[in-house]
C-alpha atoms as a PDB file:
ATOM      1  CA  UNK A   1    -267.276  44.421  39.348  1.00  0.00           C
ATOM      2  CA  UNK A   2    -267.027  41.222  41.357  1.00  0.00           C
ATOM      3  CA  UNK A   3    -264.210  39.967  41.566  1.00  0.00           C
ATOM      4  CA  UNK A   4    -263.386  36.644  39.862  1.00  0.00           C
ATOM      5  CA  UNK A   5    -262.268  33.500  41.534  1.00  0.00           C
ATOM      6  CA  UNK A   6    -261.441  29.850  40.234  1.00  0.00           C
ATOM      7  CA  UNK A   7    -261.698  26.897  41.654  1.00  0.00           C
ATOM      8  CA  UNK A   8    -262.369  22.934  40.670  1.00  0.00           C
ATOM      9  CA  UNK A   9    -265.840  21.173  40.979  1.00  0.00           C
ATOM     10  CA  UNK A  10    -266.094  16.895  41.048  1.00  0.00           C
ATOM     11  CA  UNK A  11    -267.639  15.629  38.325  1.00  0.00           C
ATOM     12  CA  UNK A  12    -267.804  11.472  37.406  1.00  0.00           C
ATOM     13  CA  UNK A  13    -264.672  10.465  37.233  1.00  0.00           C
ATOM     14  CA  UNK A  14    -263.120  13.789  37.447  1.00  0.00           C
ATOM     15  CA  UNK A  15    -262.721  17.373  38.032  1.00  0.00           C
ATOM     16  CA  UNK A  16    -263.398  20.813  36.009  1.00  0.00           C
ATOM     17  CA  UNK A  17    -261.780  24.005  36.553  1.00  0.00           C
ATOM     18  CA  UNK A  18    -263.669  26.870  36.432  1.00  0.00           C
ATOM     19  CA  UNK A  19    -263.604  30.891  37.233  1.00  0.00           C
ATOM     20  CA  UNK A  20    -266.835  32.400  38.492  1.00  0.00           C
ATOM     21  CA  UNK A  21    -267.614  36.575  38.776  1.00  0.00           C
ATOM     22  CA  UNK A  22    -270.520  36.054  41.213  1.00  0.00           C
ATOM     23  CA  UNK A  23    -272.688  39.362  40.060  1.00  0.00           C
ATOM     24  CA  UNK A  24    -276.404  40.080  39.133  1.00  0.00           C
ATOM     25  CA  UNK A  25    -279.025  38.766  36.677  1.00  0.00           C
ATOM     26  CA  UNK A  26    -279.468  35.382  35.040  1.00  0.00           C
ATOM     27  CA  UNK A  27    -275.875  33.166  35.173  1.00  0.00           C
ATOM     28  CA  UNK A  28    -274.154  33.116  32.047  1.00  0.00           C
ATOM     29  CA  UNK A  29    -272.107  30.274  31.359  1.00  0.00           C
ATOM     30  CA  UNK A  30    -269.611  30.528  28.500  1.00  0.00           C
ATOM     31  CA  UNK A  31    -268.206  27.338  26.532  1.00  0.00           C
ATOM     32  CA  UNK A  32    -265.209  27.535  24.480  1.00  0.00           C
ATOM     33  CA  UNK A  33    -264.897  25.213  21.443  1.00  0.00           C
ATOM     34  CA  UNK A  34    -262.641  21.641  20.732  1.00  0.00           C
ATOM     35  CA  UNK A  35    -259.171  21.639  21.695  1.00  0.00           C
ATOM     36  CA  UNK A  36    -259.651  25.390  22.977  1.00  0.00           C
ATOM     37  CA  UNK A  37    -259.818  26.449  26.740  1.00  0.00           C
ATOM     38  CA  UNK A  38    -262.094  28.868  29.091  1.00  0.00           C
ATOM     39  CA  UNK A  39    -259.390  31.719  27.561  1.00  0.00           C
ATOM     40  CA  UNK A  40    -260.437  31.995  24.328  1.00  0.00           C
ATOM     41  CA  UNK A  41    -263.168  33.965  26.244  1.00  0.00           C
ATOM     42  CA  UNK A  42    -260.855  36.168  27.653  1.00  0.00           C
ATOM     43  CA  UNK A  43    -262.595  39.427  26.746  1.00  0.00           C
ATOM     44  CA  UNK A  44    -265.862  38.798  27.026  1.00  0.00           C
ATOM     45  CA  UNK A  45    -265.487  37.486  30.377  1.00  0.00           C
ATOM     46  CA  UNK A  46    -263.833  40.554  31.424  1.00  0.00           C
ATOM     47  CA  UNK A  47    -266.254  42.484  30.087  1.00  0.00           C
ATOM     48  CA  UNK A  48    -269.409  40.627  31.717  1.00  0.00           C
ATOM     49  CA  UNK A  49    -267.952  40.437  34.655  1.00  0.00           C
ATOM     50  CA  UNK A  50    -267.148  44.639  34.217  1.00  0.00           C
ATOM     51  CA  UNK A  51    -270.983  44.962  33.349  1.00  0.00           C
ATOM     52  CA  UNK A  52    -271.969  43.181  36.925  1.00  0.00           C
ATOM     53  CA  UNK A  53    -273.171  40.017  35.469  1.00  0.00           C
ATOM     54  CA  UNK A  54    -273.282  36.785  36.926  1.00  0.00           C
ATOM     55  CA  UNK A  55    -270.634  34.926  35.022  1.00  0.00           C
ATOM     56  CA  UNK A  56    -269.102  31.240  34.437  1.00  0.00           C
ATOM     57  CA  UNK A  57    -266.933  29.944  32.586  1.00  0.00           C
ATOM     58  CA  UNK A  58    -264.331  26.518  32.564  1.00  0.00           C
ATOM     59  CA  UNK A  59    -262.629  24.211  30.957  1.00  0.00           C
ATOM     60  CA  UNK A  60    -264.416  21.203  28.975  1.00  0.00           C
ATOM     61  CA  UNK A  61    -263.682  17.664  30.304  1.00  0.00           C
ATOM     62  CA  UNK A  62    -259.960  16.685  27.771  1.00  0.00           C
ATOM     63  CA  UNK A  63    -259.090  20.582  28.070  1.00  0.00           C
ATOM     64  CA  UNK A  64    -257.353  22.974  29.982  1.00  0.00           C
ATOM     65  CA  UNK A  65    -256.934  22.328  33.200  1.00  0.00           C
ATOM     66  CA  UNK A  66    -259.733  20.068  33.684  1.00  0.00           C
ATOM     67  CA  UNK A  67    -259.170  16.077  33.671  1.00  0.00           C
ATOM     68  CA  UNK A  68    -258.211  13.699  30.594  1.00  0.00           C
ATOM     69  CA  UNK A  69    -261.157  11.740  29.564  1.00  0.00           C
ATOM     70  CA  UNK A  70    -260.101   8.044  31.174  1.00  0.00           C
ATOM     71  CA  UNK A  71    -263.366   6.593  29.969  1.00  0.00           C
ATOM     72  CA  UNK A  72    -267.317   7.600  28.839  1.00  0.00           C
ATOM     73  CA  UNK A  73    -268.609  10.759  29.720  1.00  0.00           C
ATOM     74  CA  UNK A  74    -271.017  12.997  29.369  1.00  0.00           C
ATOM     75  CA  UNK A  75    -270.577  16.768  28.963  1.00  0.00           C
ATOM     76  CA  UNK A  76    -274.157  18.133  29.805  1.00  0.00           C
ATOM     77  CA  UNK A  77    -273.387  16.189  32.852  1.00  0.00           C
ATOM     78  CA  UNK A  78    -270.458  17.574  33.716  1.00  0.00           C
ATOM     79  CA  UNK A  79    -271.902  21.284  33.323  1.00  0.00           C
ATOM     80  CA  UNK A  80    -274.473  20.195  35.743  1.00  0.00           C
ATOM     81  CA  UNK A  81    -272.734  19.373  38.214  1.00  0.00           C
ATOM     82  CA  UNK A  82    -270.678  22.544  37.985  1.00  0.00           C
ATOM     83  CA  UNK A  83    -273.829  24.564  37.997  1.00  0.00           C
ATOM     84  CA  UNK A  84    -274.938  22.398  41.069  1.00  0.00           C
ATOM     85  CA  UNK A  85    -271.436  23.022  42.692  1.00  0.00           C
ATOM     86  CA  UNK A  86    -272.055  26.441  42.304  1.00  0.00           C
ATOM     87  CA  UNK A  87    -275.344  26.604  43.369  1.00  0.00           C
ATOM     88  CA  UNK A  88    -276.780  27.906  40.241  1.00  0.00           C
ATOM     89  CA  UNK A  89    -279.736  26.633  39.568  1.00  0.00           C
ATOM     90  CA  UNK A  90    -280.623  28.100  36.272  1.00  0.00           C
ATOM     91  CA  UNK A  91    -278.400  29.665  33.233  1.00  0.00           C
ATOM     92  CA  UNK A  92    -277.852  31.169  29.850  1.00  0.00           C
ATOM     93  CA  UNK A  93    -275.331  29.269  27.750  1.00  0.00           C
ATOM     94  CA  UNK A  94    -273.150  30.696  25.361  1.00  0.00           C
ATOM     95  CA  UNK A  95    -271.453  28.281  23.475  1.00  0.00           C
ATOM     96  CA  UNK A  96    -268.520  27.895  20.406  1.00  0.00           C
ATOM     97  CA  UNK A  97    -268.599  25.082  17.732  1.00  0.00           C
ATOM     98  CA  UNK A  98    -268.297  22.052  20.402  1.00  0.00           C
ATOM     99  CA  UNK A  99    -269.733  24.435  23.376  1.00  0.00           C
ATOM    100  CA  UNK A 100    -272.577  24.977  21.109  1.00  0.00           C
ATOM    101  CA  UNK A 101    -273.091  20.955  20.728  1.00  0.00           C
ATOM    102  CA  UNK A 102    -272.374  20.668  24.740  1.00  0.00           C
ATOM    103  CA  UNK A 103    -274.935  23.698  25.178  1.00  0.00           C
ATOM    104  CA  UNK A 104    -277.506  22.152  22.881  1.00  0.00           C
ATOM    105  CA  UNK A 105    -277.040  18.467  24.680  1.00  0.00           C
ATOM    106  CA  UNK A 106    -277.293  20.436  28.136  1.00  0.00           C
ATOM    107  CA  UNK A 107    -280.776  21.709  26.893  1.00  0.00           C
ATOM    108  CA  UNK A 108    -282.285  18.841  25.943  1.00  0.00           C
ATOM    109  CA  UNK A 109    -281.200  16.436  29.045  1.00  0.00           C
ATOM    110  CA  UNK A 110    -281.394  18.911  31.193  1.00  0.00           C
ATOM    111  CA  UNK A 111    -283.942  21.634  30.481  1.00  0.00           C
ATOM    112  CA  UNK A 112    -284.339  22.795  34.273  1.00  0.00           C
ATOM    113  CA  UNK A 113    -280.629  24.132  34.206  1.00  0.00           C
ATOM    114  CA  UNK A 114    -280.926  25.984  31.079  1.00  0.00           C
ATOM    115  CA  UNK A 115    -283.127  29.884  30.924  1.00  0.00           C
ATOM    116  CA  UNK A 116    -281.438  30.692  27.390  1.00  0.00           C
ATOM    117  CA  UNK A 117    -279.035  29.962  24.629  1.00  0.00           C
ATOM    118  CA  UNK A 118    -276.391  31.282  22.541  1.00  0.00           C
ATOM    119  CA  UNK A 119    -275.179  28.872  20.079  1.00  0.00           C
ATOM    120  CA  UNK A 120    -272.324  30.398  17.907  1.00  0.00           C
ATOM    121  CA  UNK A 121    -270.756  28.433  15.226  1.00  0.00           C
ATOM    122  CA  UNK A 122    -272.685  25.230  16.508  1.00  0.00           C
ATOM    123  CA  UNK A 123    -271.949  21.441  16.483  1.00  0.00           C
ATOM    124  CA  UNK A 124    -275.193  19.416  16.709  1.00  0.00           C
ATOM    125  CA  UNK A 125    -274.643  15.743  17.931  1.00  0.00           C
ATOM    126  CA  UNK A 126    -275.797  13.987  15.268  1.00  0.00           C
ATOM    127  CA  UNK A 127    -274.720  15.309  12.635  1.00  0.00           C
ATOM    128  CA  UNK A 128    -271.979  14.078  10.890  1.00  0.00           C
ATOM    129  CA  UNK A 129    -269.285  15.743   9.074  1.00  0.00           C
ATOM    130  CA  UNK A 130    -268.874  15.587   5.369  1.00  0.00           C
ATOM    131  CA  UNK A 131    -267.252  18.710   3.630  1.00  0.00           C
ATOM    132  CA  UNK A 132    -264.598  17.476   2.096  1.00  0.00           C
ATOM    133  CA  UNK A 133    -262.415  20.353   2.962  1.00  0.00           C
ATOM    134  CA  UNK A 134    -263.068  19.530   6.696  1.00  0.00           C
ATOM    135  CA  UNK A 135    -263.045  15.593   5.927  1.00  0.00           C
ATOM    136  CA  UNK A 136    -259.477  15.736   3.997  1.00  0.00           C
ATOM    137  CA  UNK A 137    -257.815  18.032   6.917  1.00  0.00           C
ATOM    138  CA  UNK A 138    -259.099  15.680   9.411  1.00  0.00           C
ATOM    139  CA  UNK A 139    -257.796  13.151   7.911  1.00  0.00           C
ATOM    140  CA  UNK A 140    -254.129  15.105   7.554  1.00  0.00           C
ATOM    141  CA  UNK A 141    -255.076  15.385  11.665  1.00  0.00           C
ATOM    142  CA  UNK A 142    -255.032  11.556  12.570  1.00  0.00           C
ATOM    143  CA  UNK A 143    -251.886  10.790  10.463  1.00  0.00           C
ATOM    144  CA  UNK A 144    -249.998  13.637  12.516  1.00  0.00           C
ATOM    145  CA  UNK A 145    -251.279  12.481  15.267  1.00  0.00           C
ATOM    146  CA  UNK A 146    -249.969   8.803  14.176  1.00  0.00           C
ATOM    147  CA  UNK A 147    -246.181  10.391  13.110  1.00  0.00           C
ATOM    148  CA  UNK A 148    -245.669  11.391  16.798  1.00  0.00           C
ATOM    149  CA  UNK A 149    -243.166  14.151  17.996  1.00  0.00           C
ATOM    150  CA  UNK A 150    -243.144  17.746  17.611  1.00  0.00           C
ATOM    151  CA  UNK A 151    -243.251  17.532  13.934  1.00  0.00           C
ATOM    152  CA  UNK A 152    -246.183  15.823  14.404  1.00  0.00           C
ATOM    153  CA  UNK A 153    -247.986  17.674  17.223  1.00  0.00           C
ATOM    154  CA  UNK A 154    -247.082  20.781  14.790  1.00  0.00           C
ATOM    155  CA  UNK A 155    -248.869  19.123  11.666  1.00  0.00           C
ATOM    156  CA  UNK A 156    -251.715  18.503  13.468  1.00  0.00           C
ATOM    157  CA  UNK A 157    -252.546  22.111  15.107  1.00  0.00           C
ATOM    158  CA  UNK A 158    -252.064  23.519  11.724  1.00  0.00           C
ATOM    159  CA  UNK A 159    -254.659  21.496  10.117  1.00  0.00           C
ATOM    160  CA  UNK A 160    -256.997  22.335  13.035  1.00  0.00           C
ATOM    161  CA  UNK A 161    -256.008  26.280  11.912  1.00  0.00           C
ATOM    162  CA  UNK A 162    -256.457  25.461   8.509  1.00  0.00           C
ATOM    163  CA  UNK A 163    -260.519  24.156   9.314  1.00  0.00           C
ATOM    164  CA  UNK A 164    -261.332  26.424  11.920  1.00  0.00           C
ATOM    165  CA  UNK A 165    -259.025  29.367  12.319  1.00  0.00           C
ATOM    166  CA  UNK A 166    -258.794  29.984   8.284  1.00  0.00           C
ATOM    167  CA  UNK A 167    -261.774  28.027   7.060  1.00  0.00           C
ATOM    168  CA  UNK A 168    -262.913  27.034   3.181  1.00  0.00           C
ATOM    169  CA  UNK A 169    -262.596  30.355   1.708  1.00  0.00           C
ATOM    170  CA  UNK A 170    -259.130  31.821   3.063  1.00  0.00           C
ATOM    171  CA  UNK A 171    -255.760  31.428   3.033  1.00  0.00           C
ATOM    172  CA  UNK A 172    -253.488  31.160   6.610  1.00  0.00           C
ATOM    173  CA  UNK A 173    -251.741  34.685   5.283  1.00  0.00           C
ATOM    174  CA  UNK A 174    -255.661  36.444   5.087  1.00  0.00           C
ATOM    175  CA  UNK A 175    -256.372  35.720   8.604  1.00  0.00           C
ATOM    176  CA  UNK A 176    -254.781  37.677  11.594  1.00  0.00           C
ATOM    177  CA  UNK A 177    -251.919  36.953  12.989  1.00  0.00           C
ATOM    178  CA  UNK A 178    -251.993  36.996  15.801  1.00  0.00           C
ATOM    179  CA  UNK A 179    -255.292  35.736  16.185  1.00  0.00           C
ATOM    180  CA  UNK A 180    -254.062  32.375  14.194  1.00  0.00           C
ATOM    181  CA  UNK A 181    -250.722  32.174  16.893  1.00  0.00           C
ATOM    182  CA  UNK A 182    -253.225  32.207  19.719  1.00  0.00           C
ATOM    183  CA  UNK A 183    -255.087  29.574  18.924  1.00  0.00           C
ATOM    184  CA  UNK A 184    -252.111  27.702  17.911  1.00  0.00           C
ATOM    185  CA  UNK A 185    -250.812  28.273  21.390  1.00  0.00           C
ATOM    186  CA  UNK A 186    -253.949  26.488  23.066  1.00  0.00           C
ATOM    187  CA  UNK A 187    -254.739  24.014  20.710  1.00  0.00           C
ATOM    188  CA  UNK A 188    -250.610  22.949  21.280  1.00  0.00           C
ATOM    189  CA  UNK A 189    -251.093  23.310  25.233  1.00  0.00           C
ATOM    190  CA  UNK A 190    -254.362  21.050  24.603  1.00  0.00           C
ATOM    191  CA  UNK A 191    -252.519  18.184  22.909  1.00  0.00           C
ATOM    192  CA  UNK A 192    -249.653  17.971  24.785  1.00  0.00           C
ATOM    193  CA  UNK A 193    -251.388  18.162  28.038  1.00  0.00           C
ATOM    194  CA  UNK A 194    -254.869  15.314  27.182  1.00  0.00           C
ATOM    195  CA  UNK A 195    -253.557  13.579  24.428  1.00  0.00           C
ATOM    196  CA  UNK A 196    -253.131  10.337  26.139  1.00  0.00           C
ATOM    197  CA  UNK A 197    -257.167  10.917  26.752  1.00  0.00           C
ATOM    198  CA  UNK A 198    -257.216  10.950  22.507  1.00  0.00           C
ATOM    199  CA  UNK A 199    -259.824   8.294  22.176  1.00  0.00           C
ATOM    200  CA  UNK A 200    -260.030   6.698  25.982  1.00  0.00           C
ATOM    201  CA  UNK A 201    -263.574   7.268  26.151  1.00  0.00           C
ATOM    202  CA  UNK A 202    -266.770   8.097  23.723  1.00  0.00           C
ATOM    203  CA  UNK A 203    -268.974  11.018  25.129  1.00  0.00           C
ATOM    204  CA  UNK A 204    -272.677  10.372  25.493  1.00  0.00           C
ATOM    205  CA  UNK A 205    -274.860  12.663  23.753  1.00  0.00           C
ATOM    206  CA  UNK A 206    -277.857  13.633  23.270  1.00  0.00           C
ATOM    207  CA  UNK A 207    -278.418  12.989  19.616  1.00  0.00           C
ATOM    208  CA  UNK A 208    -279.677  16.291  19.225  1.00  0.00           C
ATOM    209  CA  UNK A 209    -280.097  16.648  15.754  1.00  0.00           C
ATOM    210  CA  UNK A 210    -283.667  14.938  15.773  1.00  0.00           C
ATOM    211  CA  UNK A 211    -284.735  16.866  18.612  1.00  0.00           C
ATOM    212  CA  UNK A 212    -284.579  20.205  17.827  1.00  0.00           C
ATOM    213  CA  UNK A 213    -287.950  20.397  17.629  1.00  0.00           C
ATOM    214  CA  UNK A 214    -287.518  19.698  21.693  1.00  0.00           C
ATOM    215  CA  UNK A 215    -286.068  22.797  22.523  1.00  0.00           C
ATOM    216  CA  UNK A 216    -288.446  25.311  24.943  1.00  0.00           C
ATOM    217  CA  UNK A 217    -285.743  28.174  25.278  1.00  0.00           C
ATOM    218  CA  UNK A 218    -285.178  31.541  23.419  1.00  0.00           C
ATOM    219  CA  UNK A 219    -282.477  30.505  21.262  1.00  0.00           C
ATOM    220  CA  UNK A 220    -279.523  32.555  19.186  1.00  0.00           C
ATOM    221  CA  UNK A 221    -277.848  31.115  16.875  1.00  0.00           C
ATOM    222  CA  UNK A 222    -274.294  33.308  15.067  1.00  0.00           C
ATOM    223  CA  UNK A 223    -272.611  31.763  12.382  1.00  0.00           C
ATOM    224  CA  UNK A 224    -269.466  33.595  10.186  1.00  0.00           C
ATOM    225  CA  UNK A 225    -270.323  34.550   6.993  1.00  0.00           C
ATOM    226  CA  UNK A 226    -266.610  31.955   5.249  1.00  0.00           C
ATOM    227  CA  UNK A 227    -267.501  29.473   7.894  1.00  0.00           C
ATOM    228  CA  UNK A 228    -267.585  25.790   6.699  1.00  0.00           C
ATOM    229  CA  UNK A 229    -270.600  24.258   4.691  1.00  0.00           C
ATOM    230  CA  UNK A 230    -270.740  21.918   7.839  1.00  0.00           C
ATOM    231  CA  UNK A 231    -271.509  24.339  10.328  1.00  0.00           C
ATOM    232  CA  UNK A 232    -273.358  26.732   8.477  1.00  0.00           C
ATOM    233  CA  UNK A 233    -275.744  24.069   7.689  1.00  0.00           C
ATOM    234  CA  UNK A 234    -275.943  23.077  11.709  1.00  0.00           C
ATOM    235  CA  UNK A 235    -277.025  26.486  12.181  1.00  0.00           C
ATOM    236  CA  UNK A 236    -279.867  26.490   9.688  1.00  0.00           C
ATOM    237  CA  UNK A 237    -281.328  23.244  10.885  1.00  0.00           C
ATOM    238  CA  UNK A 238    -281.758  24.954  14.396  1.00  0.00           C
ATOM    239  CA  UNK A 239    -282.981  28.204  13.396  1.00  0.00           C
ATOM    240  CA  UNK A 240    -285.531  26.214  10.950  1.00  0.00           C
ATOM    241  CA  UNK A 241    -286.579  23.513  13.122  1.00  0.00           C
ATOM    242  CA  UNK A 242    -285.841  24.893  17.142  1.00  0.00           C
ATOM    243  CA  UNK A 243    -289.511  26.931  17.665  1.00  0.00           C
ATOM    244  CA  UNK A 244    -287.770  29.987  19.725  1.00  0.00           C
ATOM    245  CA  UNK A 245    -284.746  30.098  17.437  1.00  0.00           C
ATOM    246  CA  UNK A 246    -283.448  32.927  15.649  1.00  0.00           C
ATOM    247  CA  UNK A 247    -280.245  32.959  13.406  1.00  0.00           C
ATOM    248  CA  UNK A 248    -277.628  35.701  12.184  1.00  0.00           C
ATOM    249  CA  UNK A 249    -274.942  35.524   9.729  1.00  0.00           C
ATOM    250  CA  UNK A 250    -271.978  37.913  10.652  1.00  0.00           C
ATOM    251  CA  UNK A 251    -269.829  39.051   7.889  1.00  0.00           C
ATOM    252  CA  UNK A 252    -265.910  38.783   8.435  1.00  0.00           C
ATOM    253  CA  UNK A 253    -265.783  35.863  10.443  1.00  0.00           C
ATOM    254  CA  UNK A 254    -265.082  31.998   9.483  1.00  0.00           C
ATOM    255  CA  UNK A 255    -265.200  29.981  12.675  1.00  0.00           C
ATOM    256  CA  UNK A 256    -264.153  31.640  15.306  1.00  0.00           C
ATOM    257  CA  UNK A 257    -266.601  34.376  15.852  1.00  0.00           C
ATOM    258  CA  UNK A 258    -266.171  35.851  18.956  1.00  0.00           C
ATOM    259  CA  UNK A 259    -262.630  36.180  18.768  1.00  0.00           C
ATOM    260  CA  UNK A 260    -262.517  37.095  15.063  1.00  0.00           C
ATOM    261  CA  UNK A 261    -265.723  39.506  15.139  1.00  0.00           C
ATOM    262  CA  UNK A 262    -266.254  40.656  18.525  1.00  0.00           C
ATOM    263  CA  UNK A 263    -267.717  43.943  17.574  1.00  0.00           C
ATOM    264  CA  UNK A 264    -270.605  41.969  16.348  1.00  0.00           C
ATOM    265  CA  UNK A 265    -270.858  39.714  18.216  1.00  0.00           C
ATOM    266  CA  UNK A 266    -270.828  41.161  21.624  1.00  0.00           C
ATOM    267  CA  UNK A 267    -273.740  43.384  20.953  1.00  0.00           C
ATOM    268  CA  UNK A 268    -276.004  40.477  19.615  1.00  0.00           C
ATOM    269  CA  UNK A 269    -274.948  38.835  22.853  1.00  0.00           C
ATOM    270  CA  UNK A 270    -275.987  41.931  24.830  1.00  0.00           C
ATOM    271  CA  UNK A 271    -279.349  42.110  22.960  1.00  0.00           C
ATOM    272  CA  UNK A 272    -280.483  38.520  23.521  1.00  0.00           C
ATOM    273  CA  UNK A 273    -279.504  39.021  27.692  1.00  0.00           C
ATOM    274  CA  UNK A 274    -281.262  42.247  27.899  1.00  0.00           C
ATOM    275  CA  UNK A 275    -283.980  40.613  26.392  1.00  0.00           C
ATOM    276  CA  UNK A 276    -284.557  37.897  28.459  1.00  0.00           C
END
């Protein structure tokens, strides 16, 4: 095993921080999902990096440590210029809910960087939102948001675990514990550390839900079984319409499918790189 090391790479008007395993095989770059951070991938980091695999991961522009958004952006150009910084000319992305939508974007602006992707629990830019579970929590979101304070902070992180921890077909007592405290511990560190980047800037995107169709790479797309009817229709539309696409349904999971499921979903991971 390599050993890891982070660092920061310049982006436009900003910086990402990143950790790197330099090892062999096609890069892997892993994207963690809204208001989460480059350790939600914890394990499987560990565990690629274990295997001798060439392996990225950082935080998003507005997370982690990696700068507030202080105006437009771009996230697929962000990742390329970390991929550039790190002299890595080609990779695999493996992507969660908004790392799914950056992964897609990334694809379709910039098809020379990408070799594969893995696009579990997917956003597709787009495509709106309009479950009215996820609408009516969202909503619940923005007037925490608007309260202020620590009540408010508090409010709002548990309506993020009530759409994407718990999801549509649970209760908050049905989901682990511990699992549920984790996120609630980044998602907290998330808005108290970018929240004065809460609506500074709109990121361009790649409108990818009419081009699809566009996409030349072998594709995997994982969805939970009590995800949202949101995202579980996201999925569909790219296994349906993306020609190299193929799509799995793991049972267990809402949301957060690697960290919920990662006894299923490591392996279909594995399979897609050893394919490749």
């Amino acid at each position: 095993m390599t050993e890891a090391r982070t660092g920061t790479a310049a982006v436009e008007g900003g910086e990402l921080a990143y950790e790197v395993a330099e090892g062999a095989g096609p890069a892997v770059v892993l994207l963690h999902g809204g208001l989460l951070d480059r350790h939600s991938w914890d394990e499987q980091f560990t565990r690629l990096a274990a295997a001798g695999r060439h392996v990225v991961r950082y935080d998003a522009r507005g997370h982690g440590r990696s700068s507030t958004v202080g105006g437009d952006y771009a996230h697929p150009d962000d990742l390329r210029a970390l991929l550039a910084h790190l002299d890595v000319p080609r990779a695999v992305l493996v992507g969660l809910s908004l790392g799914s939508r950056i992964a897609l974007d990334t694809a379709l602006t910039h098809p020379g960087c990408v070799a594969g992707l893995v696009l579990t629990a997917p956003g597709v830019s787009g495509r709106p939102f309009t479950d009215p579970f996820v609408t009516h929590h969202t909503q619940r979101q923005i007037a925490a948001l608007g309260a202020g304070g620590e009540e408010g902070v508090g409010r709002f992180v548990e309506h993020f675990l009530r759409m994407w921890a718990d999801g549509p077909h649970r209760s908050p007592a049905e989901v682990d514990g511990a699992l549920r405290e984790r996120l609630r511990a980044s998602v907290t560190a998330n808005v108290l550390r970018h929240a004065a980047g809460f609506g500074a800037g709109r990121p361009r995107e790649a409108g990818a839900a009419d081009r699809l169709g566009e996409l030349a790479v072998p594709t995997l797309v994982l969805t939970g079984e009590l995800d949202g009817a949101d995202i579980l229709a996201n999925a569909r539309a790219v296994a349906d319409t993306a020609p190299h696409a193929r799509e799995l349904v793991l049972p267990g999971a809402a949301h957060m499918v690697p960290l919920e499921r990662p006894d299923l979903f490591e392996p279909e991971l594995d399979a897609f790189l050893a394919a490749l």
